[in-house]
C-alpha atoms as a PDB file:
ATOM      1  CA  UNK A   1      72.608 115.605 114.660  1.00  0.00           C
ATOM      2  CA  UNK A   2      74.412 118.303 113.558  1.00  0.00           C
ATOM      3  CA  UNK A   3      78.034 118.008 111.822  1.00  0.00           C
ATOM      4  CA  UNK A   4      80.956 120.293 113.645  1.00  0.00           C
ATOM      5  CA  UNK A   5      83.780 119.822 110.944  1.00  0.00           C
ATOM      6  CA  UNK A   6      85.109 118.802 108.281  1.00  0.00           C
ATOM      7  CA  UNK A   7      88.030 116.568 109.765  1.00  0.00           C
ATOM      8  CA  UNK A   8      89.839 114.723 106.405  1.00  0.00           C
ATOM      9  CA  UNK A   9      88.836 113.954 102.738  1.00  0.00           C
ATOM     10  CA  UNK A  10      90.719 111.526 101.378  1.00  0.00           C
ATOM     11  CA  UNK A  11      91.891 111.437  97.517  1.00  0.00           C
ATOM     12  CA  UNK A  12      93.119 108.356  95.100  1.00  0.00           C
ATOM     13  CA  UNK A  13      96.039 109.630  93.013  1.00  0.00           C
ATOM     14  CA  UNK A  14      97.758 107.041  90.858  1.00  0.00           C
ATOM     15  CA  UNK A  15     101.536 108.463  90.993  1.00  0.00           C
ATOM     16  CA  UNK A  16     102.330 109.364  94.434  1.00  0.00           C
ATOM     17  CA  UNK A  17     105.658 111.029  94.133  1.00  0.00           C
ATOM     18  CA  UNK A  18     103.971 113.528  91.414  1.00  0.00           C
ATOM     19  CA  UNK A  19     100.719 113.772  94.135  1.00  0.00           C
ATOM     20  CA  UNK A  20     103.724 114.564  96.933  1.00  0.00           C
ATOM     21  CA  UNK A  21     105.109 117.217  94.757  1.00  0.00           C
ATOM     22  CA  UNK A  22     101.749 118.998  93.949  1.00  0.00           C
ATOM     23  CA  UNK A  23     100.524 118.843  97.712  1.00  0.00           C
ATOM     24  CA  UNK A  24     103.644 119.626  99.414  1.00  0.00           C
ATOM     25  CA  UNK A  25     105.856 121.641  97.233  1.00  0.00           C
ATOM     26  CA  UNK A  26     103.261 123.130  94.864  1.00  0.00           C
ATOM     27  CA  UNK A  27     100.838 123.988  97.170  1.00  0.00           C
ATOM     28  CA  UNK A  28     103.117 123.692 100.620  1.00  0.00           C
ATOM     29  CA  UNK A  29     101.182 121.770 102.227  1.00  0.00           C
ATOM     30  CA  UNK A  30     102.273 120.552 105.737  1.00  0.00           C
ATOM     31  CA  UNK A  31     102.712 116.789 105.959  1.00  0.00           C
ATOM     32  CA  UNK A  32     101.884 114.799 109.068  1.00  0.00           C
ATOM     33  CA  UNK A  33     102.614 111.578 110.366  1.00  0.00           C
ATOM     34  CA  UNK A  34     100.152 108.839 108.340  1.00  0.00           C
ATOM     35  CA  UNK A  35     100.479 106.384 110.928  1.00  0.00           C
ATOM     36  CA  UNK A  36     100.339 102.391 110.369  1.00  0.00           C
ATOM     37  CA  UNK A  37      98.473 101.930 107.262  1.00  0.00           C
ATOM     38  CA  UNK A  38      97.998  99.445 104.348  1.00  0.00           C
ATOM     39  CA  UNK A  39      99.366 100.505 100.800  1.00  0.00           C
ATOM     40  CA  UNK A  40     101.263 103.614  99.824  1.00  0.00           C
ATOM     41  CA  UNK A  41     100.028 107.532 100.352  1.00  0.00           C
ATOM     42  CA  UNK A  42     100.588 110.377 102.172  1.00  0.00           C
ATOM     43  CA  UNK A  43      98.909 113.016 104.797  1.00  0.00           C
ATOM     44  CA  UNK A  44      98.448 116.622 104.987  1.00  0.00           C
ATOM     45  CA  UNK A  45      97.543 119.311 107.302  1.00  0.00           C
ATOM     46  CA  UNK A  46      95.264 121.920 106.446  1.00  0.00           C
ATOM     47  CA  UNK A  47      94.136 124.031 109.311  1.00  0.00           C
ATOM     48  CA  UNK A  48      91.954 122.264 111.357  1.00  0.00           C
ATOM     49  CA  UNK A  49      91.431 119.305 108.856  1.00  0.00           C
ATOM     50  CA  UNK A  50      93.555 116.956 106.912  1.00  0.00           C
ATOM     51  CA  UNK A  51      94.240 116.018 102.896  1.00  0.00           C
ATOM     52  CA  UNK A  52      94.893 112.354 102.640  1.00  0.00           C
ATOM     53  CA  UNK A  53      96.072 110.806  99.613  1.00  0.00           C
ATOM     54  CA  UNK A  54      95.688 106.627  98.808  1.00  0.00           C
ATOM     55  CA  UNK A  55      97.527 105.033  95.710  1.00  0.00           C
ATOM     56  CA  UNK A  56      95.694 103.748  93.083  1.00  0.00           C
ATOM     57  CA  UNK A  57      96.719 102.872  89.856  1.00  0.00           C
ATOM     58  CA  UNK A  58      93.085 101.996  88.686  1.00  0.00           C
ATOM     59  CA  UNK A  59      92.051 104.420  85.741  1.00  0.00           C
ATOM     60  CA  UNK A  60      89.687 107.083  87.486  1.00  0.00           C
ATOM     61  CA  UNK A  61      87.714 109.720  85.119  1.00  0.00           C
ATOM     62  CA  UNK A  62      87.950 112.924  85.757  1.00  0.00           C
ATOM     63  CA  UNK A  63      85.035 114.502  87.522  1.00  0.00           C
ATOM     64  CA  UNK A  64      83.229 117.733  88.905  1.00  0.00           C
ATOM     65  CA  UNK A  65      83.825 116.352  92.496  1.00  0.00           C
ATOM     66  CA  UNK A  66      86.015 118.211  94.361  1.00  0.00           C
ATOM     67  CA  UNK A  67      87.407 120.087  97.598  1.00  0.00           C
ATOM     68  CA  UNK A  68      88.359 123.842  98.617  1.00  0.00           C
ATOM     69  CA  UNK A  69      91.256 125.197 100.193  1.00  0.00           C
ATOM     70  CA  UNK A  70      91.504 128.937 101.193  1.00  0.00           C
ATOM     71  CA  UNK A  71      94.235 131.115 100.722  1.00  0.00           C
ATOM     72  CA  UNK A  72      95.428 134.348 101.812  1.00  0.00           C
ATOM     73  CA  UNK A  73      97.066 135.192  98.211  1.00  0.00           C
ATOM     74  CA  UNK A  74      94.987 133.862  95.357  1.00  0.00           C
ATOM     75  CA  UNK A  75      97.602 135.822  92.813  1.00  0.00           C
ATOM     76  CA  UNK A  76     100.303 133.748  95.073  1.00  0.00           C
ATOM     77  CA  UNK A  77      98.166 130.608  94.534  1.00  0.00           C
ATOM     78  CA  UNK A  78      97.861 130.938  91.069  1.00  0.00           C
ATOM     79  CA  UNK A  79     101.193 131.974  90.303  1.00  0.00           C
ATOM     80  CA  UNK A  80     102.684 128.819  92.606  1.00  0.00           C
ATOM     81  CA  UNK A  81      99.928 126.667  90.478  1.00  0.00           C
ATOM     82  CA  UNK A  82     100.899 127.441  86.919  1.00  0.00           C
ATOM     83  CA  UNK A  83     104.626 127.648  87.920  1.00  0.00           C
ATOM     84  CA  UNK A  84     104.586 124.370  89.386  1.00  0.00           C
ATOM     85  CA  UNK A  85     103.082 122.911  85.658  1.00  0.00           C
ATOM     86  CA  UNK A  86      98.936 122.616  86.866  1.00  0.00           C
ATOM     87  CA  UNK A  87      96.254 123.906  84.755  1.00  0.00           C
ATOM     88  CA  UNK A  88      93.759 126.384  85.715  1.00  0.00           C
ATOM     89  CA  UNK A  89      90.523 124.996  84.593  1.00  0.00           C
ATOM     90  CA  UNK A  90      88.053 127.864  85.430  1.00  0.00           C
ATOM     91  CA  UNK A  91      88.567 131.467  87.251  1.00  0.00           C
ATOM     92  CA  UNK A  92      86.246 133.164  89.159  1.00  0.00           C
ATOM     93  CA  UNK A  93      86.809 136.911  90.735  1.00  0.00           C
ATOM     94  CA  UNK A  94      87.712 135.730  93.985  1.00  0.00           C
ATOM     95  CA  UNK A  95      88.677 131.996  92.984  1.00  0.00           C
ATOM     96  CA  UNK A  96      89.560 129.363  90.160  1.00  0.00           C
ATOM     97  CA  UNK A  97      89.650 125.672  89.756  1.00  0.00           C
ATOM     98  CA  UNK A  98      92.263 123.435  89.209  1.00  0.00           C
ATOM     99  CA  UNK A  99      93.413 118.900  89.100  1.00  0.00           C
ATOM    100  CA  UNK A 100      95.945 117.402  90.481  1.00  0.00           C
ATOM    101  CA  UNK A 101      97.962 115.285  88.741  1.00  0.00           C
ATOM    102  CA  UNK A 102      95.279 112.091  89.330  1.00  0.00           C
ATOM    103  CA  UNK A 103      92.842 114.306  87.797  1.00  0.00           C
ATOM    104  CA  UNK A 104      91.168 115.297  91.320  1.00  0.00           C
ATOM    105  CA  UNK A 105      89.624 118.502  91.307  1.00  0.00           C
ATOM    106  CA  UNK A 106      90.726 121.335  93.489  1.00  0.00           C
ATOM    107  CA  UNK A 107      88.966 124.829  94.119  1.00  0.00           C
ATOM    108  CA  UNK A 108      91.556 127.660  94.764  1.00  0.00           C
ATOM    109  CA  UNK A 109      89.513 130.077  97.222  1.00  0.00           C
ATOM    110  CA  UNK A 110      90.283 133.862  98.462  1.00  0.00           C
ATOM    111  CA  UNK A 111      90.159 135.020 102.134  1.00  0.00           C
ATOM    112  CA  UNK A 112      87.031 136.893 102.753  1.00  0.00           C
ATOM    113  CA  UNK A 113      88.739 140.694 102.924  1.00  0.00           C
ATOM    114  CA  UNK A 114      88.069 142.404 106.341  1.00  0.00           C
END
């Protein structure tokens, strides 16, 4: 077997309108159509693959688990970030770390320069 693509990864967040803000304004990502589906949440396009968000009020602690989005401006990215009230947890040369507001962890990646 071997694995093609990544095609969703799916994240509990426990306020959804501050989880809509962070995805789509904060980070502008492109909603899409969630389809019929049980409970409250939300779905975003990224590329080829797709950001799905569940509600969940149930306490979750924070962890090292995470996913990576790449980005054409990483001083954009950061700038967006911080502006939009996130945290930059750790920063890298060409990327940093940061949570959403559920405490899900997010790596910030640069383009590969040509």
């Amino acid at each position: 077997m071997r694995c093609l693509r990544l095609t969703h990864v799916n994240l509990r967040v426990d306020r959804l309108p501050e989880a809509l803000r962070f995805y789509g304004d904060v980070l502008g990502l492109e909603p899409i159509e969630r389809g019929e589906k049980e409970g409250r949440g939300a779905w975003y396009r990224v590329g080829a693959s797709e950001v799905h968000l569940t509600e969940d009020p149930t306490p979750q602690p924070p962890s090292k688990r995470h996913f990576a989005l790449e980005v054409d401006d990483l001083a954009e990215a950061r700038r967006r970030i911080t502006a939009g009230g996130g945290a930059l947890e750790k920063e890298e040369a060409n990327r940093f770390w940061t949570r959403d507001p559920a405490g899900n962890r997010v790596e910030i990646v640069a383009a590969p320069r040509p």
